[in-house]
Protein backbone atom coordinates (compact mmCIF):
# COMPACT_ATOMS: atom_id res chain seq x y z
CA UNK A 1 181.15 -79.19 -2.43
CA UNK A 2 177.68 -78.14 -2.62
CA UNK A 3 176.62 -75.42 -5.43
CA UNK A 4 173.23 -74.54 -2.71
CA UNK A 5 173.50 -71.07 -1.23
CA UNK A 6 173.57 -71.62 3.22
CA UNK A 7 169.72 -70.08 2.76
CA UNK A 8 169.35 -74.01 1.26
CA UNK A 9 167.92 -72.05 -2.08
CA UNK A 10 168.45 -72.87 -5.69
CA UNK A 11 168.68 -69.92 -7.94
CA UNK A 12 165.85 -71.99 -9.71
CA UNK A 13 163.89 -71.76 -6.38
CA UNK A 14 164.66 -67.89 -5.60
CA UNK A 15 163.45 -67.31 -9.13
CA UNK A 16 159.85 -68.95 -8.52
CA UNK A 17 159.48 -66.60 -5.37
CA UNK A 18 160.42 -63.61 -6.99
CA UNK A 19 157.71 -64.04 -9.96
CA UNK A 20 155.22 -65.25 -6.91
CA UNK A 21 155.56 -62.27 -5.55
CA UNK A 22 155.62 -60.03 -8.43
CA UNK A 23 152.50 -61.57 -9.08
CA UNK A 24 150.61 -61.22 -5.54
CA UNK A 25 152.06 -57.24 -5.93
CA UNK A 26 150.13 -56.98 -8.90
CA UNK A 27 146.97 -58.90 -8.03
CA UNK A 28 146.80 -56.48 -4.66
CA UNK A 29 147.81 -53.57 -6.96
CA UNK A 30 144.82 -54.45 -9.53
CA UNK A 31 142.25 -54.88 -6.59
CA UNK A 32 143.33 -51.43 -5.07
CA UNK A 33 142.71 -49.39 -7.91
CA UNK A 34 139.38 -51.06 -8.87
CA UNK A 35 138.74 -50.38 -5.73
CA UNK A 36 139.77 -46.81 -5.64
CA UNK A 37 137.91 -46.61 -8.85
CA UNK A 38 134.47 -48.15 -7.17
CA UNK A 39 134.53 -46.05 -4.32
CA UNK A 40 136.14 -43.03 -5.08
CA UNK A 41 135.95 -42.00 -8.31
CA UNK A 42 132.77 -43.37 -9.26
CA UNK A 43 131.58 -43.66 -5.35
CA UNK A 44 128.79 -41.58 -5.88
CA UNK A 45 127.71 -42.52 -9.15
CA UNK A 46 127.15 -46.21 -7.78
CA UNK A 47 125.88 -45.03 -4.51
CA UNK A 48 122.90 -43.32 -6.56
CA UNK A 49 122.59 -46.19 -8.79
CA UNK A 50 121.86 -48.32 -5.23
CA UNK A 51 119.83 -45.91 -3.32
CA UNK A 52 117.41 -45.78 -6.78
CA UNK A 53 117.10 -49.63 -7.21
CA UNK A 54 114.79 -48.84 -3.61
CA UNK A 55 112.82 -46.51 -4.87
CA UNK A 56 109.30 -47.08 -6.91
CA UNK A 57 108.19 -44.20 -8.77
CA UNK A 58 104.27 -44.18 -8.82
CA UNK A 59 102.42 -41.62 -10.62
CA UNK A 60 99.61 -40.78 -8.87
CA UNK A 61 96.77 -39.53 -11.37
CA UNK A 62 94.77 -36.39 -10.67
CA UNK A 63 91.03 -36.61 -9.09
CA UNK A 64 88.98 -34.99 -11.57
CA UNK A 65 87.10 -32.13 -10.47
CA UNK A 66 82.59 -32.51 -9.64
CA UNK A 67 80.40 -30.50 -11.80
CA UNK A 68 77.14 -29.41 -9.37
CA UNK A 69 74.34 -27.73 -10.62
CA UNK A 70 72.88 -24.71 -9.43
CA UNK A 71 71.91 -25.69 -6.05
CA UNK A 72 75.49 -27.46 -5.37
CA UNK A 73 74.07 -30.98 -6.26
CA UNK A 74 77.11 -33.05 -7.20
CA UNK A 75 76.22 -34.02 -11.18
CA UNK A 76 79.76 -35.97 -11.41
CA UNK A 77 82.16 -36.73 -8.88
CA UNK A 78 84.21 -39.14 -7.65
CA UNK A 79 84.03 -42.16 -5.38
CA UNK A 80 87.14 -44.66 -4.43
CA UNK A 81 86.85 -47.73 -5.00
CA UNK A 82 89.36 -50.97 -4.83
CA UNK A 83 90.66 -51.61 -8.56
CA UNK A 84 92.41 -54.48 -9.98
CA UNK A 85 94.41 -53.70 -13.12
CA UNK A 86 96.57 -55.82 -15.40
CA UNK A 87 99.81 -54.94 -17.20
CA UNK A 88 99.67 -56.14 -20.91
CA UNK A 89 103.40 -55.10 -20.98
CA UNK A 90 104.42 -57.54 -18.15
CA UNK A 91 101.89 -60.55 -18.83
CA UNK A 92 103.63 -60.23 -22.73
CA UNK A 93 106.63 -61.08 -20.99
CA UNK A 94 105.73 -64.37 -19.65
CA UNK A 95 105.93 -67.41 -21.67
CA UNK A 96 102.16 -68.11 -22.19
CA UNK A 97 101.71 -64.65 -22.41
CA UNK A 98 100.17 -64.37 -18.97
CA UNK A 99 97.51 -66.57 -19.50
CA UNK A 100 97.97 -68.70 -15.85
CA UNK A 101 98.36 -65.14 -14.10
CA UNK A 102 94.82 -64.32 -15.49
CA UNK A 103 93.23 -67.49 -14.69
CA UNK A 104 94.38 -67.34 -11.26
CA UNK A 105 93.27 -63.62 -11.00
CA UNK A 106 89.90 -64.97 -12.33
CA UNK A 107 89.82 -67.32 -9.76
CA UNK A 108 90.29 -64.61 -6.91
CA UNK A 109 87.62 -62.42 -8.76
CA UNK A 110 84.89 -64.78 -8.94
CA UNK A 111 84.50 -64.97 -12.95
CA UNK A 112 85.23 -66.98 -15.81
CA UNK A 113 88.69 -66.41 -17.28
CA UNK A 114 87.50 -65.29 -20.43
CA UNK A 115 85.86 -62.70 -18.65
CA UNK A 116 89.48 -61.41 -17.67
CA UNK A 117 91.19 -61.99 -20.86
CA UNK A 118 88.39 -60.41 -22.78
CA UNK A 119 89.02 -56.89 -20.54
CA UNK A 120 92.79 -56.70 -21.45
CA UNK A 121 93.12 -57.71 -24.84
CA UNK A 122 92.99 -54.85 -27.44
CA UNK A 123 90.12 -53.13 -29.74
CA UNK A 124 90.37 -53.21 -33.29
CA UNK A 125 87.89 -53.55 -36.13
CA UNK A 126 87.05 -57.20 -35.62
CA UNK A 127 87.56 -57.05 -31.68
CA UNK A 128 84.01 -57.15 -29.91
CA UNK A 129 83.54 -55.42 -26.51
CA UNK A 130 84.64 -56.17 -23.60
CA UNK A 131 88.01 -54.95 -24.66
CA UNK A 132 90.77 -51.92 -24.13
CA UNK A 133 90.65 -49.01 -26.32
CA UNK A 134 93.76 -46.93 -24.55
CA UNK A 135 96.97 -47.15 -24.54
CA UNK A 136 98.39 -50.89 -24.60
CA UNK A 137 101.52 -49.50 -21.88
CA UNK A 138 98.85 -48.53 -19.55
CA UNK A 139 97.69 -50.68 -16.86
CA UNK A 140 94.27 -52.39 -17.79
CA UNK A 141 91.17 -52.26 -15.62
CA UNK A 142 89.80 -55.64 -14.88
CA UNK A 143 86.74 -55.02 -12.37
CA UNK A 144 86.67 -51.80 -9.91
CA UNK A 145 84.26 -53.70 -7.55
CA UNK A 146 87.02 -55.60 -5.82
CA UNK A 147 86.58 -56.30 -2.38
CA UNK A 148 89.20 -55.88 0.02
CA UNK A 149 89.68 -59.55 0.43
CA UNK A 150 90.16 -60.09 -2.71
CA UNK A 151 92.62 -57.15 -2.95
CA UNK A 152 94.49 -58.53 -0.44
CA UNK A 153 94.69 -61.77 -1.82
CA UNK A 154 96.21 -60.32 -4.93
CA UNK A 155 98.87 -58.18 -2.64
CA UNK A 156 99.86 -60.82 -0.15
CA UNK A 157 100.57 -62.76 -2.99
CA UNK A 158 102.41 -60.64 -5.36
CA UNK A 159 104.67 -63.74 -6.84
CA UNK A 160 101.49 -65.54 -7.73
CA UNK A 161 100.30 -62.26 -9.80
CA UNK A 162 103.07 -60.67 -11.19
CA UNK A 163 101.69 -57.48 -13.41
CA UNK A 164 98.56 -57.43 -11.45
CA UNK A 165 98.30 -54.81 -9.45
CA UNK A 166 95.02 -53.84 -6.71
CA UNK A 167 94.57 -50.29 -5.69
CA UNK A 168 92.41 -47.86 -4.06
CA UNK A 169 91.59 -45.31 -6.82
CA UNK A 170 89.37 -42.60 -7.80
CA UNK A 171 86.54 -43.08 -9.97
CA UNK A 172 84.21 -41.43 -11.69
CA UNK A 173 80.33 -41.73 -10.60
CA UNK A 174 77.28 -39.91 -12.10
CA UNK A 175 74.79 -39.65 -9.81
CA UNK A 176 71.80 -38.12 -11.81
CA UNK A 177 70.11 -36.44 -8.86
CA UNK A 178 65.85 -37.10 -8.94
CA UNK A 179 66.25 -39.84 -11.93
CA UNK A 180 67.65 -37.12 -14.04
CA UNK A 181 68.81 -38.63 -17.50
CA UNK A 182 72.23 -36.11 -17.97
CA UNK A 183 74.36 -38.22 -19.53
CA UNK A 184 73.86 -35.90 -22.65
CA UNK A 185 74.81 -33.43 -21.16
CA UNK A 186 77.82 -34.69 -18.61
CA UNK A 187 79.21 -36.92 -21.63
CA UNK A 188 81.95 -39.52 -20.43
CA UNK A 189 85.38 -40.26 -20.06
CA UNK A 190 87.99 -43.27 -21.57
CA UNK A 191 91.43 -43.98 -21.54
CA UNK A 192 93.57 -41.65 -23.33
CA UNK A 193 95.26 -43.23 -26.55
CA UNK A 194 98.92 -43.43 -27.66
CA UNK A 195 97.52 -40.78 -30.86
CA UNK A 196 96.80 -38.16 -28.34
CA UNK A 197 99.56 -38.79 -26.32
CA UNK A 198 102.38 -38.00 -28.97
CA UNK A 199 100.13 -34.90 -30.03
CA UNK A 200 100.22 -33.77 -26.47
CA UNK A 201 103.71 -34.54 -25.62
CA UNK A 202 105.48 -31.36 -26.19
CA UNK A 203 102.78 -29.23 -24.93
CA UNK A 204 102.28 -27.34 -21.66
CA UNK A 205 99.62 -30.48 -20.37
CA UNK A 206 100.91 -33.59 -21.60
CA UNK A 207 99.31 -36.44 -20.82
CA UNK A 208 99.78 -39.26 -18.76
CA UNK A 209 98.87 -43.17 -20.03
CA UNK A 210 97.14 -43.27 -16.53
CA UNK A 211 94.81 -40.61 -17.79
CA UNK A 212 91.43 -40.37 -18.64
CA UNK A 213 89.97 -37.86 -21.27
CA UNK A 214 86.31 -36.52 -21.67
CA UNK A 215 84.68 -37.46 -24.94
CA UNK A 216 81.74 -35.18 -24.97
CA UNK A 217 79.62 -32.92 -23.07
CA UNK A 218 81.30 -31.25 -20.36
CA UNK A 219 83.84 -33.93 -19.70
CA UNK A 220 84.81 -32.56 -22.84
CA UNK A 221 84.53 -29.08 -22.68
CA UNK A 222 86.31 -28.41 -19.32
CA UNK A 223 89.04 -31.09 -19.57
C-alpha cells in the first residue's frame, strides 16, 4: 500500500506549501504596513516634501528708492536692464570648475573668455580689477547690457549653462542732469560682503547676499 495521502501529497510536499505561504503572508503583511506607514502616518509629511521639490524660491531684491533735487529732477534712479549672472557656488561644482560653462557664455556674450572669468573670480590683495568684491554665495554679474537674444539663448538652453542665470533686473543709473558732476555727492553702491552680513544678521534689517549697500554720500546716508 501506498504511504501518499488521496490529496496525492507528501507530508514533505504539504510542508513546502505551508512555509510558501507563511512567507507570501508576510511579504503582503510587510508591504501593507510600509504602506500604511507612507501614506498614513507620514502621508502628509511626504506629500509636503513633493509639493516643495516644485517650488523655486526666488528672492526678489528691493528697487532702491530715486533721490531728485529740488525741482523733482531724478539724481539716481533706476532703469531695468537684462543681466547675466554667474553662480561661483554651482560652477565650483563642476569638474573644471566651470570653466566650459564660461567659455560658452563668452561665446553668447560676444567677449573673450577671460573677460568672463576675470568678472567672477574673487578680490584679494594681489587680485587686479575686473573682479568680485561681495559675497562669493551671491550670484556674480557678468555684463548688464545683455540683449534679449542673447538672454534667450542662455534660457532656452539652460543644460548648456547650468549656474548661469539671465534676468530682467533693476539697476542703478545716475543721470547727472545739465553735465552735473554729483557723484560726490550721490556716492555709489557694491555688493554687500559676508562681514556685514553676519553683523546684520540678528538685527531688525538683515541683509540679503542679493543686496547692494551705499558706500558714501547719500547712498550711504539714507540706506
Amino acid at each position: 500500500m501506498s504511504n501518499i495521502p488521496e490529496t496525492g501529497r507528501t507530508p514533505r510536499v504539504k510542508t513546502r506549501l505551508i512555509v510558501i505561504q507563511v512567507l507570501v503572508f508576510s511579504l503582503l503583511l510587510t508591504l501593507g504596513g510600509r504602506l500604511w506607514y507612507l501614506q498614513v502616518r507620514n502621508g502628509q509629511e511626504y506629500t509636503d516634501e513633493a509639493k516643495n521639490n516644485h517650488v523655486q524660491q526666488v528672492v526678489e531684491p528691493a528697487v532702491r528708492g530715486s533721490i531728485l533735487d529740488t525741482r523733482g529732477v531724478p539724481l539716481a534712479d533706476n532703469e531695468t536692464r537684462l543681466v547675466v549672472s554667474a553662480s561661483r557656488t554651482e560652477l565650483m561644482k563642476m569638474r573644471d570648475d566651470g570653466k566650459a560653462v564660461l567659455a560658452r557664455l563668452a561665446d553668447v556674450l560676444g567677449v573673450k573668455p577671460k573677460d568672463v572669468t576675470d568678472k567672477v573670480r574673487l578680490c584679494d590683495a594681489k587680485t587686479p580689477q575686473p573682479c568680485w568684491n561681495g559675497s562669493p554665495y551671491q550670484p556674480i554679474p557678468v555684463t548688464d547690457e545683455a540683449t534679449t537674444q542673447q538672454a534667450l539663448q542662455i534660457r532656452e538652453r539652460t543644460e548648456d549653462f547650468p549656474g548661469i542665470t539671465a534676468e530682467p533686473t533693476a539697476v542703478r543709473r545716475y543721470a547727472a542732469p545739465g553735465l552735473a558732476n554729483t557723484s560726490q555727492v550721490l556716492g555709489y553702491l557694491s555688493p554687500v560682503t559676508d562681514e556685514e552680513i553676519t553683523k546684520a544678521q540678528d538685527t531688525l534689517s538683515p541683509y540679503l547676499r542679493s543686496d547692494q549697500v551705499g558706500r558714501s554720500g547719500l547712498e550711504r546716508t539714507y540706506d
